[in-house]
Protein backbone atom coordinates (compact mmCIF):
# COMPACT_ATOMS: atom_id res chain seq x y z
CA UNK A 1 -21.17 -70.33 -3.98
CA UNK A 2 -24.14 -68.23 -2.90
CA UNK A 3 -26.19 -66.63 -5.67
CA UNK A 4 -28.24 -63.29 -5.22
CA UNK A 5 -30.38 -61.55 -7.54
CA UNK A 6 -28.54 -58.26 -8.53
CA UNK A 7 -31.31 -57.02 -11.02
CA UNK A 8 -34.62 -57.38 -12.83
CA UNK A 9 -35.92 -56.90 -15.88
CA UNK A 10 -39.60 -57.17 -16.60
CA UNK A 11 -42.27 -57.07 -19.18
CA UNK A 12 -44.83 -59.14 -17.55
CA UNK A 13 -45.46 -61.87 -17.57
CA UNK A 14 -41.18 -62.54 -18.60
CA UNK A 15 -39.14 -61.61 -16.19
CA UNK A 16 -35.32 -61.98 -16.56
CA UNK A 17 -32.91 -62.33 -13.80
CA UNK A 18 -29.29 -61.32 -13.28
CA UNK A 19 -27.96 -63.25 -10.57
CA UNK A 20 -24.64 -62.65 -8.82
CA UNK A 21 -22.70 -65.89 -7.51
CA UNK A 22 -20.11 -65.01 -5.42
CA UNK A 23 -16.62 -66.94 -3.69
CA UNK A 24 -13.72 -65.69 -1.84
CA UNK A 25 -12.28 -64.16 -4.62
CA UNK A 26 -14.81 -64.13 -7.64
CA UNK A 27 -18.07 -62.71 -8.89
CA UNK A 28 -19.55 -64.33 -11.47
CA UNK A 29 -23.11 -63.67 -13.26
CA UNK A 30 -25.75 -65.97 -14.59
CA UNK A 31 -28.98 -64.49 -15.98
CA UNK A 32 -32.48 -66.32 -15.94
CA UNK A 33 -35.23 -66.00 -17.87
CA UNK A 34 -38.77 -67.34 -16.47
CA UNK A 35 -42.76 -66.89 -17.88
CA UNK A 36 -44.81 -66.31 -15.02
CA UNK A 37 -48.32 -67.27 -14.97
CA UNK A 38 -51.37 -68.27 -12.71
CA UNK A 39 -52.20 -72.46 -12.33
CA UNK A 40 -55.34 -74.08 -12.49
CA UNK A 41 -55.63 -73.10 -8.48
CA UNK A 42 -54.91 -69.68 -9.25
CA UNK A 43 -51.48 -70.01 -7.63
CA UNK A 44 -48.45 -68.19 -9.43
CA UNK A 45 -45.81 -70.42 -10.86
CA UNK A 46 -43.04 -69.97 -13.38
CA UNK A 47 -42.01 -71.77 -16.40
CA UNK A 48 -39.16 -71.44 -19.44
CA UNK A 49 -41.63 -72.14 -22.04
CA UNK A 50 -42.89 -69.35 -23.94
CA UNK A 51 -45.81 -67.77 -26.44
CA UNK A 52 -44.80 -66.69 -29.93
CA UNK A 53 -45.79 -63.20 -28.32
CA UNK A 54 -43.35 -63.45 -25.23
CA UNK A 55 -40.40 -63.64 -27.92
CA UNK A 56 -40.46 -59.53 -28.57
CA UNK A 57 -40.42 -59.23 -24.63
CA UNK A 58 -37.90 -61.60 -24.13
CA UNK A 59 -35.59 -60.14 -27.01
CA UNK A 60 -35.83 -56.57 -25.24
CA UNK A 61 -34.73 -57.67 -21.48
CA UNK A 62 -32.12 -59.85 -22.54
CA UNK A 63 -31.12 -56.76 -24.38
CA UNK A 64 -31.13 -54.83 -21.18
CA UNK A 65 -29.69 -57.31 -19.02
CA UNK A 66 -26.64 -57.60 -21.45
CA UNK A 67 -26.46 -53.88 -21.90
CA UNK A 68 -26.35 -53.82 -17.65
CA UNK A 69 -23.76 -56.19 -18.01
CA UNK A 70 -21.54 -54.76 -20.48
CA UNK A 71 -21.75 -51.28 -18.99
CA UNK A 72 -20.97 -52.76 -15.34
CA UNK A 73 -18.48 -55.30 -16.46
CA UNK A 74 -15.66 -54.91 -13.28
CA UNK A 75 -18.47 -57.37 -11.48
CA UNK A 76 -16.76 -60.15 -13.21
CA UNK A 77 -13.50 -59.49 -12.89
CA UNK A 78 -11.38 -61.21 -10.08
CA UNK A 79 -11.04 -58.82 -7.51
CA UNK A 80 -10.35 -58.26 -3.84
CA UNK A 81 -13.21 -59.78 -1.76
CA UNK A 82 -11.94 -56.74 1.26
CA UNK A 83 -12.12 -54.27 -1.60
CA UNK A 84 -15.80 -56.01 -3.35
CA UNK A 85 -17.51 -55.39 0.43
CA UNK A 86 -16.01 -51.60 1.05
CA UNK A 87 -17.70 -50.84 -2.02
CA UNK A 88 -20.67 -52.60 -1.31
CA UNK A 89 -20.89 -55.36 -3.78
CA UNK A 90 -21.01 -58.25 -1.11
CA UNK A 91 -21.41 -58.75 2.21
CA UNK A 92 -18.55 -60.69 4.01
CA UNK A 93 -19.86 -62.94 6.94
């Protein structure tokens, strides 16, 4: 199954992920939800741990991503993988 992001929500530094995992015949969704921040080295990485003031943020985009969800819910839904890539949803290789 090959996942792509299909959206993102951010309130820096949380950043929440809706990713689309697709097979011949279903989409299915998984969402992440990441802290991003700058190492020692100044490099960016990412965690899952989070401030007392990242729960607000977090709260409002998982908020968004289920309202993108819920109002785009035929994404999850077995479907024609022909029909899925004439309408744009995948490509087919």
């Amino acid at each position: 199954m090959e996942s792509v992001p299909e959206k993102q929500f951010v309130a820096r530094p949380i950043f929440v992920t809706i990713w689309r995992k697709g097979a011949e015949d279903r989409i299915a969704r998984e969402i992440s939800l990441s802290r991003r921040f700058k190492d020692k080295s100044g490099c960016w990485a990412a965690t899952g741990n989070l401030r007392i003031n990242d729960i607000p943020k977090v709260v409002m985009l998982l908020q968004d991503a289920y309202r993108y969800i819920a109002l785009n819910p035929d994404i999850d839904e077995a479907f024609n993988a022909e029909d899925a890539a004439n309408a744009g949803l995948i490509k087919l290789m």
